[in-house]
N, C-alpha and C. Protein backbone atom coordinates (compact mmCIF):
# COMPACT_ATOMS: atom_id res chain seq x y z
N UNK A 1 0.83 -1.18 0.00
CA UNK A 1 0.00 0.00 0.00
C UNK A 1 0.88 1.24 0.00
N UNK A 2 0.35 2.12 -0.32
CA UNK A 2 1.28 3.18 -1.12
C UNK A 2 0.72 4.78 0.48
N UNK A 3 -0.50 4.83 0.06
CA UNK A 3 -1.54 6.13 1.13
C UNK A 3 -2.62 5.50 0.87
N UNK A 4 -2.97 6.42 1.53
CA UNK A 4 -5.09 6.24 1.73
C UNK A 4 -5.40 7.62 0.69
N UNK A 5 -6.01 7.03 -0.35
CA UNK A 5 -6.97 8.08 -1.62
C UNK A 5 -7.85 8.94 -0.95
N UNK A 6 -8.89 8.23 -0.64
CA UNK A 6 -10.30 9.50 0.09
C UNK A 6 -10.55 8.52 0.85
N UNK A 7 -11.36 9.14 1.75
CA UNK A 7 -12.54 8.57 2.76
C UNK A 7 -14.17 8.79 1.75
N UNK A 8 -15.15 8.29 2.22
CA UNK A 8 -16.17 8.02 1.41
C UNK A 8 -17.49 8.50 2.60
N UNK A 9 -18.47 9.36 2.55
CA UNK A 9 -19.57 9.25 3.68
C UNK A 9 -20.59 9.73 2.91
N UNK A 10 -21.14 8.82 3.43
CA UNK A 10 -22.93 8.93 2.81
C UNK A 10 -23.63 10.24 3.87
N UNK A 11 -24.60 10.61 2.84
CA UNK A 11 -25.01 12.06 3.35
C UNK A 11 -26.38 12.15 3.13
N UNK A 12 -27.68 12.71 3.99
CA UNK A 12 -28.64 13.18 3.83
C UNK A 12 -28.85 13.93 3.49
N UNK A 13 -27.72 15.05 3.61
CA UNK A 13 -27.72 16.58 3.51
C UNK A 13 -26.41 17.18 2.70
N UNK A 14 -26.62 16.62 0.98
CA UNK A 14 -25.33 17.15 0.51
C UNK A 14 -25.19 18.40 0.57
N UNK A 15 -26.15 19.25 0.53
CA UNK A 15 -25.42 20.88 0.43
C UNK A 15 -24.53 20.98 1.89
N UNK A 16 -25.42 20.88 2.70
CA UNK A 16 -24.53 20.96 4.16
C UNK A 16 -23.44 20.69 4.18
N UNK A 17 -23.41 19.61 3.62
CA UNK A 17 -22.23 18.44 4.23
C UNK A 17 -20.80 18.95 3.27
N UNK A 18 -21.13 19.87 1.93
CA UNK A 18 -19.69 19.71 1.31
C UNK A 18 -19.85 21.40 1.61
N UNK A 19 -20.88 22.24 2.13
CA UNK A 19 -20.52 24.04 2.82
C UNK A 19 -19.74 23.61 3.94
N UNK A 20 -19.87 22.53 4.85
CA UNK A 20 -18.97 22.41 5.89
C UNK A 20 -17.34 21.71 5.43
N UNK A 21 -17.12 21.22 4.58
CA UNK A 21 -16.32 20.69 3.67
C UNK A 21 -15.51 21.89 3.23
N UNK A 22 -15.76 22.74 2.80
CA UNK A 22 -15.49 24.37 2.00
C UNK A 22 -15.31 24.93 3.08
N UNK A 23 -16.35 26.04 3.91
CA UNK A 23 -16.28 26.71 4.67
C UNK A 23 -15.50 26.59 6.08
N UNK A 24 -15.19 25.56 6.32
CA UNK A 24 -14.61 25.23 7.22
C UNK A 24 -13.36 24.26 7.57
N UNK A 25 -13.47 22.94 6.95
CA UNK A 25 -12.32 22.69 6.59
C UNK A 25 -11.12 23.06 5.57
N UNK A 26 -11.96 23.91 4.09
CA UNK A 26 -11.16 24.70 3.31
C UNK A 26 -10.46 23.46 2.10
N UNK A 27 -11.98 22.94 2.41
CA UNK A 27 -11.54 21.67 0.42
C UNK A 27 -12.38 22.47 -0.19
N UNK A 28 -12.09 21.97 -1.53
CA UNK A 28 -13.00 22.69 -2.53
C UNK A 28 -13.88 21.67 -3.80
N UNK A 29 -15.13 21.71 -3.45
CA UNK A 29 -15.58 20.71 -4.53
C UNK A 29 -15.53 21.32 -5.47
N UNK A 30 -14.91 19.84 -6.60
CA UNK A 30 -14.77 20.15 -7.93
C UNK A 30 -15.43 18.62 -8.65
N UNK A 31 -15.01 18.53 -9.86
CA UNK A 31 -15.55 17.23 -10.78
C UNK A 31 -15.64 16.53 -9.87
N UNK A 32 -17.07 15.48 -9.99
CA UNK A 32 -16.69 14.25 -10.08
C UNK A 32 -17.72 13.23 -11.57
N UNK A 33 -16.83 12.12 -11.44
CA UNK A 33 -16.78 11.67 -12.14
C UNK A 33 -18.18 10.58 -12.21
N UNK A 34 -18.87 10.35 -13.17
CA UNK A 34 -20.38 9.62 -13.24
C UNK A 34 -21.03 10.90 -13.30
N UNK A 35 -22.53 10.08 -12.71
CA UNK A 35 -24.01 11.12 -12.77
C UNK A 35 -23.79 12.27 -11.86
N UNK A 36 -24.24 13.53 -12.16
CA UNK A 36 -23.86 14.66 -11.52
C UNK A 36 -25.27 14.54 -10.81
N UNK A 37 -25.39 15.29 -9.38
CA UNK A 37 -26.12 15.52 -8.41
C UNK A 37 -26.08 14.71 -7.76
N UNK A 38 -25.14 13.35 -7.61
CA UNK A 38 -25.61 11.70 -6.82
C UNK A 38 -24.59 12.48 -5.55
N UNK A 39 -23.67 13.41 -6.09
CA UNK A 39 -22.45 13.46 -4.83
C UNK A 39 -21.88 14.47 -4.86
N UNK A 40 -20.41 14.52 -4.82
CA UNK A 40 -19.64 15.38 -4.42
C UNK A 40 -18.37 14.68 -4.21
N UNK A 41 -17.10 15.10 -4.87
CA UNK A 41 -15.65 14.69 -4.64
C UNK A 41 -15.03 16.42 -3.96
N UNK A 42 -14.58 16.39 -2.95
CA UNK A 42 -14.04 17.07 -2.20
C UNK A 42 -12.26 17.23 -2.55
N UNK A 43 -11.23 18.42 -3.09
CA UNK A 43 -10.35 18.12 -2.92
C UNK A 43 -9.33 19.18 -2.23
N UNK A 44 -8.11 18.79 -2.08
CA UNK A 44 -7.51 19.57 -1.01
C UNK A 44 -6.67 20.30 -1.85
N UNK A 45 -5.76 21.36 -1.22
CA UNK A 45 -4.93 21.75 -1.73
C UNK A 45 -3.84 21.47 -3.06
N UNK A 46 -3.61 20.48 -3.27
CA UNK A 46 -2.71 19.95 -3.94
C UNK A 46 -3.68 19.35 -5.01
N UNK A 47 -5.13 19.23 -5.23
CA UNK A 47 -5.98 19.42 -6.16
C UNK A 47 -6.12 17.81 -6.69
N UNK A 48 -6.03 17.15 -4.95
CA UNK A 48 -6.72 15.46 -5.22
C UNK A 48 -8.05 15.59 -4.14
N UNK A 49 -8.95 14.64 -4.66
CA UNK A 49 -10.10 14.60 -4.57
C UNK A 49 -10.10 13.97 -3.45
N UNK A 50 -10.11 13.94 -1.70
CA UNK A 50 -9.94 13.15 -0.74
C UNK A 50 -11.00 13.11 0.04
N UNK A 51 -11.99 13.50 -0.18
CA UNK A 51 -13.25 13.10 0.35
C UNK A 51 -14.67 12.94 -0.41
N UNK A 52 -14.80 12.08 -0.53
CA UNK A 52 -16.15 11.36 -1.63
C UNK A 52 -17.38 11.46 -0.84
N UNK A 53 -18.39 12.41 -1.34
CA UNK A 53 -19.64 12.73 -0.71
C UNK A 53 -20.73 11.62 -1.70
N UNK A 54 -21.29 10.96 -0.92
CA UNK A 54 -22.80 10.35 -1.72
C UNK A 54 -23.73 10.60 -1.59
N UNK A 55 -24.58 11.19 -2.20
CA UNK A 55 -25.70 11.82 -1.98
C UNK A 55 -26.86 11.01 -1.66
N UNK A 56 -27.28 10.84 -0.09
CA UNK A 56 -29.26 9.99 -0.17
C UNK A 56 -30.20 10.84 -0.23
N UNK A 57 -31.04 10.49 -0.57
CA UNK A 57 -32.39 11.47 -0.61
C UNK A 57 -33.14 11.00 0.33
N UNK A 58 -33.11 12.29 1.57
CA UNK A 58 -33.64 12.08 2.38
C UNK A 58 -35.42 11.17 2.61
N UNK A 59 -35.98 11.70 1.17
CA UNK A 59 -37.24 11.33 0.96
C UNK A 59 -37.09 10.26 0.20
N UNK A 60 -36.39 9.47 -0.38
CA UNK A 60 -36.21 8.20 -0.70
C UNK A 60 -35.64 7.51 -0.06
N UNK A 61 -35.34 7.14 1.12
CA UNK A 61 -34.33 6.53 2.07
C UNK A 61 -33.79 5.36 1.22
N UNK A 62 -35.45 4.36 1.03
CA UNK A 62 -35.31 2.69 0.43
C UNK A 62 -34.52 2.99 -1.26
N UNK A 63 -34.76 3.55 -2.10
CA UNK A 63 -34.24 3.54 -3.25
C UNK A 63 -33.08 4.04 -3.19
N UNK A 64 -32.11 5.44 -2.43
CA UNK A 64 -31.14 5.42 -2.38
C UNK A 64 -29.91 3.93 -1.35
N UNK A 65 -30.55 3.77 -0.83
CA UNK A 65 -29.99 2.23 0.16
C UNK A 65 -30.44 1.43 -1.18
N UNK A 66 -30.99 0.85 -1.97
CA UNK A 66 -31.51 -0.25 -2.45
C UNK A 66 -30.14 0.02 -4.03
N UNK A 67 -29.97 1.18 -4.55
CA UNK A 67 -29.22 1.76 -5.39
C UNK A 67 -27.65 1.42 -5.01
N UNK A 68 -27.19 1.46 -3.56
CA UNK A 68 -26.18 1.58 -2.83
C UNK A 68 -25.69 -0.09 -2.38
N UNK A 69 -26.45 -0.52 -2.34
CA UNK A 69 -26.65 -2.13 -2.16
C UNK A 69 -26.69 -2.98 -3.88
N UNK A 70 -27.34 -2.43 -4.93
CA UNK A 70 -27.02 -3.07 -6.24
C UNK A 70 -26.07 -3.10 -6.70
N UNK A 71 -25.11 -1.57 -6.50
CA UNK A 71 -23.78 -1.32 -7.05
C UNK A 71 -22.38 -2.18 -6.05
N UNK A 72 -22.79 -2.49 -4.77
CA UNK A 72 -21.85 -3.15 -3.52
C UNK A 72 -22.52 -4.45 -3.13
N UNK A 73 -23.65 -4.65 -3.34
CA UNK A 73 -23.80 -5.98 -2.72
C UNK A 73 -23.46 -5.41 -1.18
N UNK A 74 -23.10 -7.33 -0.85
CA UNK A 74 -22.39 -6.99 1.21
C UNK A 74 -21.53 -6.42 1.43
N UNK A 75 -20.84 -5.53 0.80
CA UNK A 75 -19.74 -4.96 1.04
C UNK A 75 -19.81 -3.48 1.54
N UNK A 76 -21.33 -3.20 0.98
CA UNK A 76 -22.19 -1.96 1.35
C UNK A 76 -21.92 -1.27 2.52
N UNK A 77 -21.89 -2.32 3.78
CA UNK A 77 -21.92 -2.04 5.12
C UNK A 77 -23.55 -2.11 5.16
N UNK A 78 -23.38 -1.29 6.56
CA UNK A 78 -25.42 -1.28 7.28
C UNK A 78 -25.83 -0.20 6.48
N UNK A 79 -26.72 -0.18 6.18
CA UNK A 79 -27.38 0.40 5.16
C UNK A 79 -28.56 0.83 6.01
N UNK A 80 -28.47 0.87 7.06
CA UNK A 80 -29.95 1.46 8.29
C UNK A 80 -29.94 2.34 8.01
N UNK A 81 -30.95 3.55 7.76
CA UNK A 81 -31.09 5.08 7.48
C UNK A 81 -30.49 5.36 9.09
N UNK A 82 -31.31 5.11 10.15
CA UNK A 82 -31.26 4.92 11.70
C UNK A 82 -29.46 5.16 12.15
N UNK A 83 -28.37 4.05 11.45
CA UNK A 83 -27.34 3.96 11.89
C UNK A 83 -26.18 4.66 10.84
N UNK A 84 -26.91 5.48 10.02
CA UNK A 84 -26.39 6.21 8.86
C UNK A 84 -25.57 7.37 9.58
N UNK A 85 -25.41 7.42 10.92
CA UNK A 85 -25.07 8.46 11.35
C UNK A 85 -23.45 8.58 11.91
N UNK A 86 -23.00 9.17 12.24
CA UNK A 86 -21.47 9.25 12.39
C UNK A 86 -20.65 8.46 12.23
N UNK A 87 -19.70 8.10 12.57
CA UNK A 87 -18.37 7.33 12.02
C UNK A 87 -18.63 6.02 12.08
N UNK A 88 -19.74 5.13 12.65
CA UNK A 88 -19.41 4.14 13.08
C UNK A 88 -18.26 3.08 13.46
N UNK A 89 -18.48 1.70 12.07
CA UNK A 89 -17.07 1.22 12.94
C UNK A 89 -15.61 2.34 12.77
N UNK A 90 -15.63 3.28 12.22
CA UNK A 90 -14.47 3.68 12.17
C UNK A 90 -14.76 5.01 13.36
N UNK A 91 -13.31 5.23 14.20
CA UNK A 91 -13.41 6.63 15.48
C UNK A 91 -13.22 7.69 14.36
N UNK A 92 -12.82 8.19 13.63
CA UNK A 92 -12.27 9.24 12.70
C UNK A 92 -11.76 9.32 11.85
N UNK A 93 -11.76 10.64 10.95
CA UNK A 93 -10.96 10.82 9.80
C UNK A 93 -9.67 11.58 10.19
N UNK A 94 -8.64 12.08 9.62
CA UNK A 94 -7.57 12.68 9.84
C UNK A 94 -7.02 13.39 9.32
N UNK A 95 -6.95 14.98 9.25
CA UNK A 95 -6.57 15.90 8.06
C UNK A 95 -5.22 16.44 8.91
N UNK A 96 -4.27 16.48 7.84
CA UNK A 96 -3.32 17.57 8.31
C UNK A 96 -3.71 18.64 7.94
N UNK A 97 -3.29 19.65 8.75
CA UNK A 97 -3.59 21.09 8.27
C UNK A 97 -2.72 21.90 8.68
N UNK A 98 -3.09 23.35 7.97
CA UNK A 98 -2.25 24.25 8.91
C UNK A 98 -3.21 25.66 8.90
N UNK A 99 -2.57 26.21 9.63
CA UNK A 99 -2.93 27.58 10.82
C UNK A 99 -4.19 27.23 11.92
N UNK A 100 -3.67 26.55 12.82
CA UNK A 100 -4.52 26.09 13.69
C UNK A 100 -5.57 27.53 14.52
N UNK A 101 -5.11 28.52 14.24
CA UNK A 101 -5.69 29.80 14.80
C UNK A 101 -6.83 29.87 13.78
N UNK A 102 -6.55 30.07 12.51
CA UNK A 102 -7.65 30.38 11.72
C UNK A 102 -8.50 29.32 11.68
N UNK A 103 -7.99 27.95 11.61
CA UNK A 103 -9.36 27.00 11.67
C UNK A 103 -10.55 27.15 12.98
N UNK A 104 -9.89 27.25 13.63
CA UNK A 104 -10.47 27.82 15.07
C UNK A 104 -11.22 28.91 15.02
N UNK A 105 -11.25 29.97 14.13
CA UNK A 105 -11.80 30.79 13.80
C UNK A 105 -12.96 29.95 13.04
N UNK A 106 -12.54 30.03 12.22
CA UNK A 106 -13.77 28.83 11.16
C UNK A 106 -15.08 28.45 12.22
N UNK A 107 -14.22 27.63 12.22
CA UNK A 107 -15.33 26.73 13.78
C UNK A 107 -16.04 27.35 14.60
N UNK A 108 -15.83 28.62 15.34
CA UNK A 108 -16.17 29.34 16.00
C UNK A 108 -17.55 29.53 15.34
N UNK A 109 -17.06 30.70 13.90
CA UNK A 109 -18.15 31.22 13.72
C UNK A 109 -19.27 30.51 13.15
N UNK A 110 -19.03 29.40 12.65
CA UNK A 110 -20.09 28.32 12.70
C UNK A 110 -20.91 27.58 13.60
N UNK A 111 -20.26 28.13 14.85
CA UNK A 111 -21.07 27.89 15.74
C UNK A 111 -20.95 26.18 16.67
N UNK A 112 -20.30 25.63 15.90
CA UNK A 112 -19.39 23.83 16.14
C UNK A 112 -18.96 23.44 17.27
N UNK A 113 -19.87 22.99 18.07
CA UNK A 113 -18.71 22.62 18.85
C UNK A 113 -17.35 21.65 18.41
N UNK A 114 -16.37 21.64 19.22
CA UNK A 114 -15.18 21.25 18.96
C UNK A 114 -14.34 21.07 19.88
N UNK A 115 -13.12 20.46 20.36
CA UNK A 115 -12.21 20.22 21.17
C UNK A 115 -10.83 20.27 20.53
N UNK A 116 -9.80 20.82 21.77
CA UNK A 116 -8.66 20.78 21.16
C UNK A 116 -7.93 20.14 22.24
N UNK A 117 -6.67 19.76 21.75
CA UNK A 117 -5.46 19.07 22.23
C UNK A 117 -3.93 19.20 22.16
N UNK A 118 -3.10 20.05 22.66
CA UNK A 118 -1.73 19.92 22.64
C UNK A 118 -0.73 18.61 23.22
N UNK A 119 -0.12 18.47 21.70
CA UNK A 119 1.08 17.57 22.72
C UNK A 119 2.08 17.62 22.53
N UNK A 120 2.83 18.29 23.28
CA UNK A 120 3.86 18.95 22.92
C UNK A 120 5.15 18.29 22.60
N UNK A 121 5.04 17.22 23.38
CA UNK A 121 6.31 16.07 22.99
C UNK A 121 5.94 15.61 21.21
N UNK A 122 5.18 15.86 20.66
CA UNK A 122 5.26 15.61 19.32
C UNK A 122 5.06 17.20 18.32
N UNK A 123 5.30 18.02 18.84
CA UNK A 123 4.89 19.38 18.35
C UNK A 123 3.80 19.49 17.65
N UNK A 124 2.69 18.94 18.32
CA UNK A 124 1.09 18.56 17.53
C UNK A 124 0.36 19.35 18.15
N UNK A 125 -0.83 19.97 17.67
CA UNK A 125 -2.21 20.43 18.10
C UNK A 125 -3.06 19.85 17.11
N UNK A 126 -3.81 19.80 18.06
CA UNK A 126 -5.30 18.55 17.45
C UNK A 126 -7.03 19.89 17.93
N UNK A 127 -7.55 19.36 16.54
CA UNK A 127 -8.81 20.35 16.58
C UNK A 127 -9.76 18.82 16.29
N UNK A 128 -10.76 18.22 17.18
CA UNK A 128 -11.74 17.10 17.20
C UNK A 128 -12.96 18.39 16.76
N UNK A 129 -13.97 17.40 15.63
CA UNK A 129 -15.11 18.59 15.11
C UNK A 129 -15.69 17.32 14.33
N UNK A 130 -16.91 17.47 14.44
CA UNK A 130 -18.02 16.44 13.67
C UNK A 130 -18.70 17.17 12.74
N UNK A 131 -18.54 16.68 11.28
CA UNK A 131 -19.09 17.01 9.96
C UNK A 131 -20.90 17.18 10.29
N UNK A 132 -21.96 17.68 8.99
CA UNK A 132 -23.31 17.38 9.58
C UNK A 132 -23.73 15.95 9.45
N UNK A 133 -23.00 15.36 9.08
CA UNK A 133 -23.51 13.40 9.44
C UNK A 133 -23.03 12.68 10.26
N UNK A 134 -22.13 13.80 11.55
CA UNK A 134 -21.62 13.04 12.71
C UNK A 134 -20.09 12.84 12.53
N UNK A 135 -19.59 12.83 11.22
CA UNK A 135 -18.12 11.97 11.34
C UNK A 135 -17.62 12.67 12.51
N UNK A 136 -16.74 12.32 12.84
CA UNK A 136 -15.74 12.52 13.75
C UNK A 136 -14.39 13.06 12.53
N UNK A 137 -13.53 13.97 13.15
CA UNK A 137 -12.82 14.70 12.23
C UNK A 137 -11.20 14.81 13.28
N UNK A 138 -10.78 14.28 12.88
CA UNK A 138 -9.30 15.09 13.76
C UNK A 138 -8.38 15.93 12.76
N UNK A 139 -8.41 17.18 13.37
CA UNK A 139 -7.31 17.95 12.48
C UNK A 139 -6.30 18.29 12.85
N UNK A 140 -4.89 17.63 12.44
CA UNK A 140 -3.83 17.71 12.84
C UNK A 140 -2.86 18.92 12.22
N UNK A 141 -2.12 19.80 13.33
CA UNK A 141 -1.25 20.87 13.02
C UNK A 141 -0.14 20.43 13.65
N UNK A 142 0.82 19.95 12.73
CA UNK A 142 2.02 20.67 12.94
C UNK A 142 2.95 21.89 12.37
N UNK A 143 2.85 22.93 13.13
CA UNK A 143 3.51 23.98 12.63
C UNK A 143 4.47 24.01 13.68
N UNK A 144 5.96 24.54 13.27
CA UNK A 144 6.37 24.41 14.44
C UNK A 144 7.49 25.57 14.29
C-alpha cells in the first residue's frame, strides 16, 4: 500500500455536508466523475479529490440504500437510514492542516462545537469537530 486516496460518507444533507467541507475545513468541490447531483468529490490543496460525498435522498431513504446495495452488494456495510449516522465502525478521519488559529476561527463562527489538544512532545495540536452526518474529524497541526 502506497496512502489512503479519500474517505467516502454517505449524506442526507449534501449541500450541508460539502458548505462544511469548503467553509470550514477549506476543500474545494470540484468534478466528479459519473451522474452529476448523486455526490460530491471534495479536494484539497494539492488538487486530489480526498473526500467522496454520496448523496441519499432524504425522501427516498429505500431507493437510495436499495441503489447503494445493487452497485456493492455486502460490502455496502449497514445500510440502516437509523445507523447512517457518524463514524461508526471507524473513530475518525484525519486531516493535516495548517494555521490552527484560523481554523479555530472557522469553527467558531459556525457555531461547532469542537475540542482541542496539545502535545507537545510531538509538536502537535489537534482540533476534534463532527461534519453534519456526525463523522468525527481530527485535524492535525504541525507547525512548528
Amino acid at each position: 500500500m502506497a496512502r489512503l486516496e479519500h474517505c467516502n460518507i454517505r449524506s442526507f444533507d449534501l449541500a450541508a455536508t460539502i458548505r462544511f467541507y469548503e467553509d470550514v475545513i477549506g476543500l474545494r468541490a470540484g468534478p466528479m466523475p459519473g451522474r452529476t447531483g448523486r455526490g460530491a468529490w471534495l479536494y484539497d490543496e494539492s488538487d486530489i479529490p480526498v473526500v467522496h460525498v454520496i448523496a441519499l435522498d432524504p425522501d427516498m431513504r429505500e431507493a437510495s440504500l436499495a441503489e447503494i446495495r445493487g452497485r456493492l452488494g455486502d460490502l455496502a456495510g449497514p445500510l440502516d437510514p437509523d445507523r447512517m449516522q457518524g463514524t461508526g465502525a471507524i473513530d475518525h478521519i484525519a486531516f493535516r492542516c495548517r494555521d490552527h488559529d484560523a481554523m479555530v476561527d472557522r469553527i467558531e463562527a459556525h457555531a461547532l462545537p469542537y475540542r482541542t489538544f496539545d502535545i507537545p512532545a510531538y509538536q502537535l495540536r489537534q482540533i476534534f469537530v463532527n461534519d453534519p452526518s456526525g463523522v468525527t474529524l481530527e485535524l492535525n497541526f504541525r507547525e512548528g
